[in-house]
C-alpha atoms as a PDB file:
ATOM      1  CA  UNK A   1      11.788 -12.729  -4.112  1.00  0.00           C
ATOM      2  CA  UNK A   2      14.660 -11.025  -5.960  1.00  0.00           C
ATOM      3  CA  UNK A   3      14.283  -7.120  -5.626  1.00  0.00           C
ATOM      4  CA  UNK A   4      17.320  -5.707  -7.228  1.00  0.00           C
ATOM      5  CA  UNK A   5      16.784  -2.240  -7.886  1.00  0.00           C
ATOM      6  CA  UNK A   6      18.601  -0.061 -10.054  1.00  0.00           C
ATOM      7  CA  UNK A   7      20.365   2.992  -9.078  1.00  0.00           C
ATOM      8  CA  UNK A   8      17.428   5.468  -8.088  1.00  0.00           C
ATOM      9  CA  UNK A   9      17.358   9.001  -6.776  1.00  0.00           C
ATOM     10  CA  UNK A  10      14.410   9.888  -4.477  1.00  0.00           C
ATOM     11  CA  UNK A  11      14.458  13.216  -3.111  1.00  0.00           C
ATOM     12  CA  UNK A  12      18.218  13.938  -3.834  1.00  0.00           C
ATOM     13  CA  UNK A  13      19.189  11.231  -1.817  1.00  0.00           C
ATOM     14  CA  UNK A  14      21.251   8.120  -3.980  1.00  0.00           C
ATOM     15  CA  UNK A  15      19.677   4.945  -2.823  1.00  0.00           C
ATOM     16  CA  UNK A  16      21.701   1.597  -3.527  1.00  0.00           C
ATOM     17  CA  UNK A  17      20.454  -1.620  -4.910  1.00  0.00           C
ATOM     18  CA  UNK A  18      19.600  -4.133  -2.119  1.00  0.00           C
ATOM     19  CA  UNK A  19      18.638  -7.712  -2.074  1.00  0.00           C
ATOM     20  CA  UNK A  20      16.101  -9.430   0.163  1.00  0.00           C
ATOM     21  CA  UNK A  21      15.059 -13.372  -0.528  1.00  0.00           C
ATOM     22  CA  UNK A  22      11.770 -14.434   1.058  1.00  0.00           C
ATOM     23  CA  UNK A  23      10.324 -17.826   1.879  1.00  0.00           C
ATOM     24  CA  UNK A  24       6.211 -18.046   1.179  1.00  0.00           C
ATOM     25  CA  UNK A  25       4.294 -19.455   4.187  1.00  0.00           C
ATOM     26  CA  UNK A  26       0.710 -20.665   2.841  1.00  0.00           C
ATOM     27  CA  UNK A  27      -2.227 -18.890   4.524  1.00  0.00           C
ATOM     28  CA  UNK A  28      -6.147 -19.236   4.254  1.00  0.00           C
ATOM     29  CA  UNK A  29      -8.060 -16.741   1.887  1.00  0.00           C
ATOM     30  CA  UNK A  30     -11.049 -17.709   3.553  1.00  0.00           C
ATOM     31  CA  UNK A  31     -12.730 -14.723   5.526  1.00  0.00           C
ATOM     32  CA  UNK A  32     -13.484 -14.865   8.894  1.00  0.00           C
ATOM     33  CA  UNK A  33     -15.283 -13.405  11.981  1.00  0.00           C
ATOM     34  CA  UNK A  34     -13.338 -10.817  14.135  1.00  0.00           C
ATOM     35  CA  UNK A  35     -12.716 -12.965  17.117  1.00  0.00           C
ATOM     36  CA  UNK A  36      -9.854 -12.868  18.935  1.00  0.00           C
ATOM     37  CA  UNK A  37      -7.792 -15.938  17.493  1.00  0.00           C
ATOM     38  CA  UNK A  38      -3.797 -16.806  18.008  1.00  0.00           C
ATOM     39  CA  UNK A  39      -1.467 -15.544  15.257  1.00  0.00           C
ATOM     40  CA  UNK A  40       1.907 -15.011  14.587  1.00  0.00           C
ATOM     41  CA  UNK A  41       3.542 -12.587  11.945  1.00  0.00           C
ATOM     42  CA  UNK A  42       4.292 -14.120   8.092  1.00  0.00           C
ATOM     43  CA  UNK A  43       7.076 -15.862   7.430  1.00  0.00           C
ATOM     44  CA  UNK A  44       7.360 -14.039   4.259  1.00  0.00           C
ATOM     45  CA  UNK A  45       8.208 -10.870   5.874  1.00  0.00           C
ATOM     46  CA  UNK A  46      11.678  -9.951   5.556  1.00  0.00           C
ATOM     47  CA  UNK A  47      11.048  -8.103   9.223  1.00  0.00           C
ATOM     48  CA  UNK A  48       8.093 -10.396  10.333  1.00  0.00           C
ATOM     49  CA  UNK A  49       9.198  -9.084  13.847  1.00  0.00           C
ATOM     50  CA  UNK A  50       8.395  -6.105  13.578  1.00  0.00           C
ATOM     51  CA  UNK A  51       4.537  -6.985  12.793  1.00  0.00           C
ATOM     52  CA  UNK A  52       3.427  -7.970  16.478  1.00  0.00           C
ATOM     53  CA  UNK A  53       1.747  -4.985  16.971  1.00  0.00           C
ATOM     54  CA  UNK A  54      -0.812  -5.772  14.658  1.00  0.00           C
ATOM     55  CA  UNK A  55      -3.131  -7.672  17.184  1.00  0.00           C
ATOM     56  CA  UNK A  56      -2.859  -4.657  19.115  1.00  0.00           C
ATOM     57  CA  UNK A  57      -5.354  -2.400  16.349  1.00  0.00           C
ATOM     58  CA  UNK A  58      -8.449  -4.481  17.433  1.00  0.00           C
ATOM     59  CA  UNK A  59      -7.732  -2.474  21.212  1.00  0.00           C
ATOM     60  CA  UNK A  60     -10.869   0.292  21.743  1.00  0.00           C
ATOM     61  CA  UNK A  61     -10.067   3.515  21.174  1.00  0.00           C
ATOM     62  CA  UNK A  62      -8.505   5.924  23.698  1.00  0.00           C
ATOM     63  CA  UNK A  63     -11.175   8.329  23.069  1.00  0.00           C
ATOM     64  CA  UNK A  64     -14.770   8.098  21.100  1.00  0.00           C
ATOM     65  CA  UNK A  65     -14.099  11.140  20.276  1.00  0.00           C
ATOM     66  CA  UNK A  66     -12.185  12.902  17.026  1.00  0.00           C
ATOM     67  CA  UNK A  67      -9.819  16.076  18.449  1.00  0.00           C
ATOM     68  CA  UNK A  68     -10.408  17.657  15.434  1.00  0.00           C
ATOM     69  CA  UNK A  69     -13.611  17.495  12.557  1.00  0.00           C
ATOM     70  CA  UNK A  70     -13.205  15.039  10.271  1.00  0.00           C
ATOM     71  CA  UNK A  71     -14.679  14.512   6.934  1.00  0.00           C
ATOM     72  CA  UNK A  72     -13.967  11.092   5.897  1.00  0.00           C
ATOM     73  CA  UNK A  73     -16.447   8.374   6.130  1.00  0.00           C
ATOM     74  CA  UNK A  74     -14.514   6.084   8.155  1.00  0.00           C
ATOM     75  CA  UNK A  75     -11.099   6.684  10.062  1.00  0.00           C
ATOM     76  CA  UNK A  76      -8.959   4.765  11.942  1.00  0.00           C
ATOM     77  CA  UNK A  77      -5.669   6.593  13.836  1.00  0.00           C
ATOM     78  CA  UNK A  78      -3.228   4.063  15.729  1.00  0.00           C
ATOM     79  CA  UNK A  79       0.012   5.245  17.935  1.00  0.00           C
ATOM     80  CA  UNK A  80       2.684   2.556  17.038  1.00  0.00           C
ATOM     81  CA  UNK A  81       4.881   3.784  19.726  1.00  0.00           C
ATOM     82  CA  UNK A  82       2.215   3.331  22.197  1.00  0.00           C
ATOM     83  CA  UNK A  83       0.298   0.507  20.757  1.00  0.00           C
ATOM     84  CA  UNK A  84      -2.933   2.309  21.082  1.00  0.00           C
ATOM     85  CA  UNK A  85      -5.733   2.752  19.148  1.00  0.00           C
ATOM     86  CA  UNK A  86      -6.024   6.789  19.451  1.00  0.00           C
ATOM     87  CA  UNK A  87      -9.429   6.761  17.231  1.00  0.00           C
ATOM     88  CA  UNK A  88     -11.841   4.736  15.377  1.00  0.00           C
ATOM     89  CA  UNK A  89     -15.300   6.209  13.348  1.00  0.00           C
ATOM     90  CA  UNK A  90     -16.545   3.468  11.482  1.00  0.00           C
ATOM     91  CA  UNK A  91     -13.956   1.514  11.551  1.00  0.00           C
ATOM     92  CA  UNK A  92     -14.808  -2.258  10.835  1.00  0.00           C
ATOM     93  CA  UNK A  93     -17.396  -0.734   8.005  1.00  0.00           C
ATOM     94  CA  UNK A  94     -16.603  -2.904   4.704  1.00  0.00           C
ATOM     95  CA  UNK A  95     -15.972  -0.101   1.659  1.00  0.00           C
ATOM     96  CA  UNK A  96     -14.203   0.035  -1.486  1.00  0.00           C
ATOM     97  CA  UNK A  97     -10.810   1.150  -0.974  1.00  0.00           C
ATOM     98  CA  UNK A  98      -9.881   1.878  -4.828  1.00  0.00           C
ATOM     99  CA  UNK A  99      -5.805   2.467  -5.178  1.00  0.00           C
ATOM    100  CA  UNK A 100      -5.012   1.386  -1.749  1.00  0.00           C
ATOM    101  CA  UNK A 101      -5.342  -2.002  -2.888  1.00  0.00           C
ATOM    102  CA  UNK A 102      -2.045  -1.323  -4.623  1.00  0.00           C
ATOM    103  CA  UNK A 103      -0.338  -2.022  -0.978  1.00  0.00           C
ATOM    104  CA  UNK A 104      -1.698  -5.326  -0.781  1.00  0.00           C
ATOM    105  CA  UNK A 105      -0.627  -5.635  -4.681  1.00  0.00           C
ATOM    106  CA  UNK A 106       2.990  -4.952  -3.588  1.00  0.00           C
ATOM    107  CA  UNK A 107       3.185  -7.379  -0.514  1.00  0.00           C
ATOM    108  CA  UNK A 108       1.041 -10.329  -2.159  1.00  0.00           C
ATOM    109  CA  UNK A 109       4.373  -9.493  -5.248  1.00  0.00           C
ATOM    110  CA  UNK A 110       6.981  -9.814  -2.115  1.00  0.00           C
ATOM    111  CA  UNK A 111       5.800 -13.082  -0.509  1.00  0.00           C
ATOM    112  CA  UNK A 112       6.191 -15.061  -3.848  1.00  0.00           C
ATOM    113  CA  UNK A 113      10.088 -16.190  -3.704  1.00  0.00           C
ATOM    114  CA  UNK A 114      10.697 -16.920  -7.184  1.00  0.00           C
ATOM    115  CA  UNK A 115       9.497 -13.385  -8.113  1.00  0.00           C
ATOM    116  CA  UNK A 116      12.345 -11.149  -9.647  1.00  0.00           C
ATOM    117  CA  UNK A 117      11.543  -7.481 -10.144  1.00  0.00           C
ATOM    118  CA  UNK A 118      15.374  -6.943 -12.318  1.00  0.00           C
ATOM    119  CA  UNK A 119      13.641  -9.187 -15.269  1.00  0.00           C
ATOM    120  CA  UNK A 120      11.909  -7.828 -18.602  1.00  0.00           C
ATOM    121  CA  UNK A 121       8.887  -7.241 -18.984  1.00  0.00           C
ATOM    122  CA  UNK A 122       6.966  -5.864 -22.017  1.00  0.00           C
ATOM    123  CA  UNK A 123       3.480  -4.307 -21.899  1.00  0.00           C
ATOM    124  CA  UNK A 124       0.923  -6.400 -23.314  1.00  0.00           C
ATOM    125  CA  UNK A 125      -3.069  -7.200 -22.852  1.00  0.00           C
ATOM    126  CA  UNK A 126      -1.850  -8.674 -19.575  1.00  0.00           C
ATOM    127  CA  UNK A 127      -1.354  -4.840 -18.465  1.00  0.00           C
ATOM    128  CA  UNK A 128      -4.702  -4.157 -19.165  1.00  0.00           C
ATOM    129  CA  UNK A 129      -6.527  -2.388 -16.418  1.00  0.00           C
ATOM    130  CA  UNK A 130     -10.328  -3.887 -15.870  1.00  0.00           C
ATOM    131  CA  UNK A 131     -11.412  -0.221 -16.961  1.00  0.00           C
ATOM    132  CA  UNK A 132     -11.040   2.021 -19.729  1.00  0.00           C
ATOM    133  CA  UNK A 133      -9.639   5.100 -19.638  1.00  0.00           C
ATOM    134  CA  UNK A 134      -7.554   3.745 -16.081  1.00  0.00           C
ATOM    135  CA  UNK A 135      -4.571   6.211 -15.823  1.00  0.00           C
ATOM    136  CA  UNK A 136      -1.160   5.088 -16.948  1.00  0.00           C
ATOM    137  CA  UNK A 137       2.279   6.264 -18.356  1.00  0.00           C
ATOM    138  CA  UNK A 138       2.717   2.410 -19.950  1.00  0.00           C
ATOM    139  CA  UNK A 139       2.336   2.128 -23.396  1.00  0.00           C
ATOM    140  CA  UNK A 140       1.727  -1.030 -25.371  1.00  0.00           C
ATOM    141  CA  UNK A 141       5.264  -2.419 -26.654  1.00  0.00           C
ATOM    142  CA  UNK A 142       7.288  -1.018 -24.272  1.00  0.00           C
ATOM    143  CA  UNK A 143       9.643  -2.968 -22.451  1.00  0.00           C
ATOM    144  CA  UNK A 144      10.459  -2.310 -18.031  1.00  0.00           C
ATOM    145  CA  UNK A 145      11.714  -3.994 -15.487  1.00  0.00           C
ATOM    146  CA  UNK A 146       9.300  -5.468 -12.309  1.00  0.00           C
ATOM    147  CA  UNK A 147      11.115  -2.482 -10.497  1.00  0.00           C
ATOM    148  CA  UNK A 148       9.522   0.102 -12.776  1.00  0.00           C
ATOM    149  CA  UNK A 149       6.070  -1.487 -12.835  1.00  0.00           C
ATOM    150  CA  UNK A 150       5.772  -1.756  -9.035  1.00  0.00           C
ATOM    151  CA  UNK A 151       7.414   1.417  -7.975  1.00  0.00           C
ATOM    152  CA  UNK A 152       5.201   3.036 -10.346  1.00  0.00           C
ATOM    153  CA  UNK A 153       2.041   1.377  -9.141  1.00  0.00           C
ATOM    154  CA  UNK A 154       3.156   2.509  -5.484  1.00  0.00           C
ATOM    155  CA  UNK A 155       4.454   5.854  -6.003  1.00  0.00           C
ATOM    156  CA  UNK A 156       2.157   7.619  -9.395  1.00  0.00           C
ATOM    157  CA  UNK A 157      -0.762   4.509  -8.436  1.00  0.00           C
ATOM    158  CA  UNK A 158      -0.126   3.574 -12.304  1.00  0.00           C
ATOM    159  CA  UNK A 159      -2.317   1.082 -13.297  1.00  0.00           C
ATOM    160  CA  UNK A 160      -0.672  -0.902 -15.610  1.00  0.00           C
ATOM    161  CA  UNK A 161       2.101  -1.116 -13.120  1.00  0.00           C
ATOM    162  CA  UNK A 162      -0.204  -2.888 -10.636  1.00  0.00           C
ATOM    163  CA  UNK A 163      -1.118  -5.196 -13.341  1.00  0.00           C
ATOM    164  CA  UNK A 164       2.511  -5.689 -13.822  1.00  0.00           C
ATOM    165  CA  UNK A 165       3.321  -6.728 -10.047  1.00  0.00           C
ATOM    166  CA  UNK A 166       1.150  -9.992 -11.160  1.00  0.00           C
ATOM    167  CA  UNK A 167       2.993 -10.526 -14.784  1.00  0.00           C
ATOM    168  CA  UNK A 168       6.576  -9.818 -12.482  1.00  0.00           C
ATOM    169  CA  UNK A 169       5.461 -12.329  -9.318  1.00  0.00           C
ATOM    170  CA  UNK A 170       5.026 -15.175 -11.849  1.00  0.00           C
ATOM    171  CA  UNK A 171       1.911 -16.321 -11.094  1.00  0.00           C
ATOM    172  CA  UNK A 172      -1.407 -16.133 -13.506  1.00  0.00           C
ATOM    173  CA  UNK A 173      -3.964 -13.491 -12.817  1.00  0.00           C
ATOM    174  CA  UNK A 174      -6.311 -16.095 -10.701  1.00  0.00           C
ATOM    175  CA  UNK A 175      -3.173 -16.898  -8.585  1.00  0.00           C
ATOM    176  CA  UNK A 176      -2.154 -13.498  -7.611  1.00  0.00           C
ATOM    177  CA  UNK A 177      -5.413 -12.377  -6.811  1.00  0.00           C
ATOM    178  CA  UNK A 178      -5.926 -15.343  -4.351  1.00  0.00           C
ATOM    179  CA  UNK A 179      -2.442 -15.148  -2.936  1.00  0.00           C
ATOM    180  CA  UNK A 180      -3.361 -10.730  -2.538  1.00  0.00           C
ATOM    181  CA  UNK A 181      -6.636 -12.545  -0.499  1.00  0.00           C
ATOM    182  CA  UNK A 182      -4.334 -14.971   1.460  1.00  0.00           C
ATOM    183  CA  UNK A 183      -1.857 -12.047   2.791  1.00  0.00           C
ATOM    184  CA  UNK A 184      -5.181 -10.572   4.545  1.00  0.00           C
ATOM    185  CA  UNK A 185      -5.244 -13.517   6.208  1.00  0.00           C
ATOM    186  CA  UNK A 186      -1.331 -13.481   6.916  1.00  0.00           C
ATOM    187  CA  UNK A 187      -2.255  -9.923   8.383  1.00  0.00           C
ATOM    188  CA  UNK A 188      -5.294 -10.058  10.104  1.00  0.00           C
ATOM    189  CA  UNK A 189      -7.097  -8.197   7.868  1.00  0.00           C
ATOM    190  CA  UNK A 190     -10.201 -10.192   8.184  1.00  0.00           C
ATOM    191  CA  UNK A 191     -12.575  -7.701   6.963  1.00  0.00           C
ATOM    192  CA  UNK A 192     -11.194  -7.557   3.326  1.00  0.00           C
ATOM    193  CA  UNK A 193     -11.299  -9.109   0.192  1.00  0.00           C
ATOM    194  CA  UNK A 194      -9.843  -8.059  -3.162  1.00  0.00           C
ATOM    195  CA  UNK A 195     -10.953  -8.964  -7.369  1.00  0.00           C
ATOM    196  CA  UNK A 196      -8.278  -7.030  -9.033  1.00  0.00           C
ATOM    197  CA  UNK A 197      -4.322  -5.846  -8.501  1.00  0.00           C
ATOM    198  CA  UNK A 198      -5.197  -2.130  -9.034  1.00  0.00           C
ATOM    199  CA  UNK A 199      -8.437  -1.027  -7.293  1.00  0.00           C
ATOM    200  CA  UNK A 200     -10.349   0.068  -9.777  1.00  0.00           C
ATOM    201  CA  UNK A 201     -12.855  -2.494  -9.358  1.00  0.00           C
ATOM    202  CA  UNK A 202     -15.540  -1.341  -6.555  1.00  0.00           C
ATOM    203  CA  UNK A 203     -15.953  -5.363  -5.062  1.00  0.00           C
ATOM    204  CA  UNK A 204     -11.697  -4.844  -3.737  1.00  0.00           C
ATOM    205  CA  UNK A 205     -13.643  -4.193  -0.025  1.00  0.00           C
ATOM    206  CA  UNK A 206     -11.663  -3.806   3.498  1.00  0.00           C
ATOM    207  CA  UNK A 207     -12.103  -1.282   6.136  1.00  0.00           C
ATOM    208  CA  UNK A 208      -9.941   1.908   7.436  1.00  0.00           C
ATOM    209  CA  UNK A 209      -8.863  -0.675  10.425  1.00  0.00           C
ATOM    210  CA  UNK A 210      -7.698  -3.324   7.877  1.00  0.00           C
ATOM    211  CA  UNK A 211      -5.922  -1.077   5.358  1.00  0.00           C
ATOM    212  CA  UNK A 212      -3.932   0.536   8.490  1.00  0.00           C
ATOM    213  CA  UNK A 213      -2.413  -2.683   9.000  1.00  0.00           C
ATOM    214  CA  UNK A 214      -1.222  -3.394   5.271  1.00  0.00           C
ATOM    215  CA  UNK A 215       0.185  -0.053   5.558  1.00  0.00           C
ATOM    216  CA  UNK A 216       1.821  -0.810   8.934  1.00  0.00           C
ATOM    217  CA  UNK A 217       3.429  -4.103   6.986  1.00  0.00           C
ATOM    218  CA  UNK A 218       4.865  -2.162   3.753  1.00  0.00           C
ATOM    219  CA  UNK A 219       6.630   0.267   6.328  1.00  0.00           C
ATOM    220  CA  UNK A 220       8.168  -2.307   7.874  1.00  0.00           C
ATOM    221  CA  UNK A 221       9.246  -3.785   4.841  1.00  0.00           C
ATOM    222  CA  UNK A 222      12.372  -2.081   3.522  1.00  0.00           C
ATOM    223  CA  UNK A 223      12.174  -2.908  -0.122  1.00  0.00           C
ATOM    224  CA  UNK A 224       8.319  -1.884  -0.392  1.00  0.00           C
ATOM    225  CA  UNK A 225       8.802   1.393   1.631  1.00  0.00           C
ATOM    226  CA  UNK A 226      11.557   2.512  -0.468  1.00  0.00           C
ATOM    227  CA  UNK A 227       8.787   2.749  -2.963  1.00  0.00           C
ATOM    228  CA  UNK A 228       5.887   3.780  -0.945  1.00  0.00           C
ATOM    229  CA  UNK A 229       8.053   7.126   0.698  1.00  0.00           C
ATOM    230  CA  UNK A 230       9.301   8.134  -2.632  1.00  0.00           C
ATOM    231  CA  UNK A 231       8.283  11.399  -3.702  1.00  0.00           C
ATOM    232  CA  UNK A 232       9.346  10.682  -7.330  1.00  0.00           C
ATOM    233  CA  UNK A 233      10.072   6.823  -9.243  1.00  0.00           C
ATOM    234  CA  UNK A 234      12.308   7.537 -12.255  1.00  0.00           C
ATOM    235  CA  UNK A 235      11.607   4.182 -14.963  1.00  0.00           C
ATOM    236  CA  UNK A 236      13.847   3.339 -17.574  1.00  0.00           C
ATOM    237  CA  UNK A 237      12.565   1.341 -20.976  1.00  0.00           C
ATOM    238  CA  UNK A 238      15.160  -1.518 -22.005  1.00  0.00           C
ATOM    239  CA  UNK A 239      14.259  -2.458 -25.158  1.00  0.00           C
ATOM    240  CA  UNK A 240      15.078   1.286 -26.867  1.00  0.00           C
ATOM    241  CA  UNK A 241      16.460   4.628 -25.106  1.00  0.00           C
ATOM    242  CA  UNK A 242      13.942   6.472 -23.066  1.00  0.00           C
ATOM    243  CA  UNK A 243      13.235   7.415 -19.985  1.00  0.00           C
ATOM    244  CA  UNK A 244      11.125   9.464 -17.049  1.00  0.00           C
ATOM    245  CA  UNK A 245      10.183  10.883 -13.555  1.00  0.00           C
ATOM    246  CA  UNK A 246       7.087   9.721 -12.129  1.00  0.00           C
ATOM    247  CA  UNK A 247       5.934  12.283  -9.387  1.00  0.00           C
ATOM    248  CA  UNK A 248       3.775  11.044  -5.861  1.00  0.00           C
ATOM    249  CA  UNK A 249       0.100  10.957  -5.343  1.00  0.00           C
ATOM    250  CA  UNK A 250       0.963  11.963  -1.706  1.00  0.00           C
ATOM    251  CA  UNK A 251       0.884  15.204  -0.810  1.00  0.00           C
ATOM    252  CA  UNK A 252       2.630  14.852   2.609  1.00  0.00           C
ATOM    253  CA  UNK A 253       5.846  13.548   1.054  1.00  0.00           C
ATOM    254  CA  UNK A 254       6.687  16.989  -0.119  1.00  0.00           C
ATOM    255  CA  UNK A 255       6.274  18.591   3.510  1.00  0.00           C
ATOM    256  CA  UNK A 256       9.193  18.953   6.180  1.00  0.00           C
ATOM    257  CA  UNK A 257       7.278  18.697   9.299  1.00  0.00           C
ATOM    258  CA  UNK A 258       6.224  15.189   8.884  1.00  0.00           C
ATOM    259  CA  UNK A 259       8.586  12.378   7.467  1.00  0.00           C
ATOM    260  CA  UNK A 260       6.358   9.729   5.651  1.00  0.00           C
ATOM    261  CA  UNK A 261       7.114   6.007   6.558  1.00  0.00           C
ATOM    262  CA  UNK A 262       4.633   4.301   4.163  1.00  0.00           C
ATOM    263  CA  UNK A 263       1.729   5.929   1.958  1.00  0.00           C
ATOM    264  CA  UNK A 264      -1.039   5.122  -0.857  1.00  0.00           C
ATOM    265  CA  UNK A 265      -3.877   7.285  -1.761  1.00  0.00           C
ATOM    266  CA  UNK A 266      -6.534   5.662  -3.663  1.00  0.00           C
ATOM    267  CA  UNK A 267      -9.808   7.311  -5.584  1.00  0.00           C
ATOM    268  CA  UNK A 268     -12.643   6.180  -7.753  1.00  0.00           C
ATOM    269  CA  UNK A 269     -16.419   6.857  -7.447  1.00  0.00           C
ATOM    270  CA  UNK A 270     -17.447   4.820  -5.169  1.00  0.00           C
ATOM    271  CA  UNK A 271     -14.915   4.818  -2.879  1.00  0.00           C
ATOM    272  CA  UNK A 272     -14.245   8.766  -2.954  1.00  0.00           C
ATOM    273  CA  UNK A 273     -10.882   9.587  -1.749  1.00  0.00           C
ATOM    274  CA  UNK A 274      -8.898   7.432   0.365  1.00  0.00           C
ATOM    275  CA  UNK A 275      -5.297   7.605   2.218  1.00  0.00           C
ATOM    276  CA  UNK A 276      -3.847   5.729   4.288  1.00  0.00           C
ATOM    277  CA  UNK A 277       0.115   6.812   5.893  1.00  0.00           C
ATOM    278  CA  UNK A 278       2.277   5.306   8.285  1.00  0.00           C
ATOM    279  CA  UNK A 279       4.198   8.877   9.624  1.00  0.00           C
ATOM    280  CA  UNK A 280       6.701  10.476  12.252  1.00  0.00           C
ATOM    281  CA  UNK A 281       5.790  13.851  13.407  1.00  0.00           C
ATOM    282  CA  UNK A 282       8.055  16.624  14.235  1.00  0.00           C
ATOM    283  CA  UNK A 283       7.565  15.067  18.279  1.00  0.00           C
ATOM    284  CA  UNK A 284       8.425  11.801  16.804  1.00  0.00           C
ATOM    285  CA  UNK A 285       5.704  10.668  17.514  1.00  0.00           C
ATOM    286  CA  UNK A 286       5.221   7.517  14.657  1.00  0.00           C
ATOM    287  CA  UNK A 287       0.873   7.719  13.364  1.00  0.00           C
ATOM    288  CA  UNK A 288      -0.672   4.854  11.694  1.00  0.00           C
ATOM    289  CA  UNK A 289      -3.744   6.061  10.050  1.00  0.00           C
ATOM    290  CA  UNK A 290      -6.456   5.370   7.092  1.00  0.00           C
ATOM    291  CA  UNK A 291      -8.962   7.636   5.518  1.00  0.00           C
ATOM    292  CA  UNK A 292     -11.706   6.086   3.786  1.00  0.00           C
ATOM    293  CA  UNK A 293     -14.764   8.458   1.938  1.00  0.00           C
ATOM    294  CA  UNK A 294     -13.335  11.664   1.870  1.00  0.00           C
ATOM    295  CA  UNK A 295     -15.674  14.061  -0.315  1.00  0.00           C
ATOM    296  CA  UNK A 296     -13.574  15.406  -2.046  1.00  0.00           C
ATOM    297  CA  UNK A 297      -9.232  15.497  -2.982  1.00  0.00           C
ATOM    298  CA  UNK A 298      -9.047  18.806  -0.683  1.00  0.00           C
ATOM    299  CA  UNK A 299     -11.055  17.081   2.199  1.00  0.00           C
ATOM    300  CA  UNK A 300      -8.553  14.333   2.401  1.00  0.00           C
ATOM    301  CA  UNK A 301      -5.762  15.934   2.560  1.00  0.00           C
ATOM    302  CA  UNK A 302      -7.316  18.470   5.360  1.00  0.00           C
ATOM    303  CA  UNK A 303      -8.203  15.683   7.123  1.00  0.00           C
ATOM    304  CA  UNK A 304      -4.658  14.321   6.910  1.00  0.00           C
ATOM    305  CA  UNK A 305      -3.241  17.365   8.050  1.00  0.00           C
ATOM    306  CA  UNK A 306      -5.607  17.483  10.633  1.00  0.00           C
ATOM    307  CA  UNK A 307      -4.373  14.258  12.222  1.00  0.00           C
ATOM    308  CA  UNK A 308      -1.030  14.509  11.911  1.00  0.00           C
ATOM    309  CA  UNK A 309      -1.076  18.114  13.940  1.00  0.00           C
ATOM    310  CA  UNK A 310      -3.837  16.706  16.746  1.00  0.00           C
ATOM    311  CA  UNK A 311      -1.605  13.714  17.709  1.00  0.00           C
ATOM    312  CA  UNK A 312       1.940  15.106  17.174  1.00  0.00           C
END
């Protein structure tokens, strides 16, 4: 893939444009049992290397017990320094996962090699989210680049901009959503399947283990976590003058005790509210950790907080 981003300012810091070409390594879609089988880290990934501790989050837990009460339906909290699983409550339990979909979106978009997110692309019925009323700041005619569409789909979760990492990865609709099904098996995510780029649909199922290690993969990725630690994504129409500042669904962006590696929240009915955060804490100590079933927007981000101060 071709990522060449323009000139974007994300917190007050200038980032510069980057390039990173991937090779695609075919992988089955087909779900399996979790049994222990031997597996080695895509070729895809520009820093595949840095994925071998993903076998490591089927380890037991260091303690059956949360430090702290937790509201979400299912949690999963990994140390990456350590390699430890630090807690698991329901785990392996198959949910919808709404938004955070959007991070297997973005790395399904980087393994495809011919993908280029500097073309032009102009929203169409091929941006149309499987829902109506599905929040987005795309409006019919307008023309972006693939850089708008996916940092917006991974910063604001815009909708149409997850529909727009399939129009920029240049494959059809059926193709992306099978090759978003074959990266869970290039990650061991075993437990999850996905029908849509966005979330909104409630059959996109996987499990708060499963989503920690797509989150684990876009923070080791250094083109996707440029977009997923953004606390803003400022996108620019080509075809007429016109442009604006998208602000973050994350909440822990904006603090100064924690710096944010990776992050996605996701919400819809059935899921209920969802995060999932690859962080350093003020120790520097680095957290891997998903929320899945949180009650309510206020719940989930106690709960967040909650972790991040129990293990720092």
């Amino acid at each position: 893939m071709r990522f060449l981003p323009p000139a974007i300012v994300a917190a007050g810091v200038a980032v510069s444009a980057m390039m990173v070409l991937f090779s695609q390594t075919p992988a089955s879609a087909h779900m399996s049992p979790r049994v222990p089988v031997p597996w080695g880290p895509p070729a895809w990934h520009p820093n595949a290397e840095l994925l071998g501790d993903l076998p490591n989050l089927e380890g037991d837990p260091l303690s059956a017990r949360a430090p702290v009460m937790l509201g979400s339906r299912a949690v999963f909290v990994y140390d990456v320094d350590a390699g430890q699983v630090l807690y698991a409550r329901n785990a392996d339990d198959r949910r919808s996962v709404a938004s955070l979909t959007k991070l297997v979106s973005a790395l399904a978009l980087a393994s495809e090699e011919d993908a280029d997110l500097d073309a032009e692309h102009c929203i169409d019925h091929r941006f149309r989210p499987s829902q109506n009323g599905a929040r987005s700041k795309f409006s019919t005619g307008e023309c972006y680049r693939g850089w708008d569409l996916a940092g917006a789909a991974l910063v604001a979760s815009d909708n149409r901009g997850a529909f727009g990492m399939q129009v920029a990865s240049g494959l059809d609709y059926d193709e992306f959503i099978g090759r978003m099904n074959e990266v869970t098996g290039d990650l061991q995510m075993a437990s999850s399947s996905f029908v849509d780029p966005s979330g909104l649909e409630d059959d996109n199922l996987s499990t708060a283990r499963d989503m920690t290690r797509a989150v684990l993969s876009v923070s080791a990725h250094p083109t996707l976590a440029m977009m997923a630690t953004a606390p803003e994504w400022h996108i620019l129409r080509t075809d007429r003058p016109g442009d604006r500042w998208l602000g973050s669904t994350d909440r822990l962006v904006q603090r100064d005790d924690v710096e944010v590696l990776a992050a996605k929240t996701g919400y819809t009915g059935t899921a209920g509210y969802c995060f999932s955060a690859v962080v350093r804490t003020e120790t520097g100590r680095t957290l891997a950790f998903t929320l899945l079933g949180a009650p309510s927007t206020g719940a989930r981000w106690a709960d967040a907080d909650r972790i991040v101060r129990a293990y720092r």
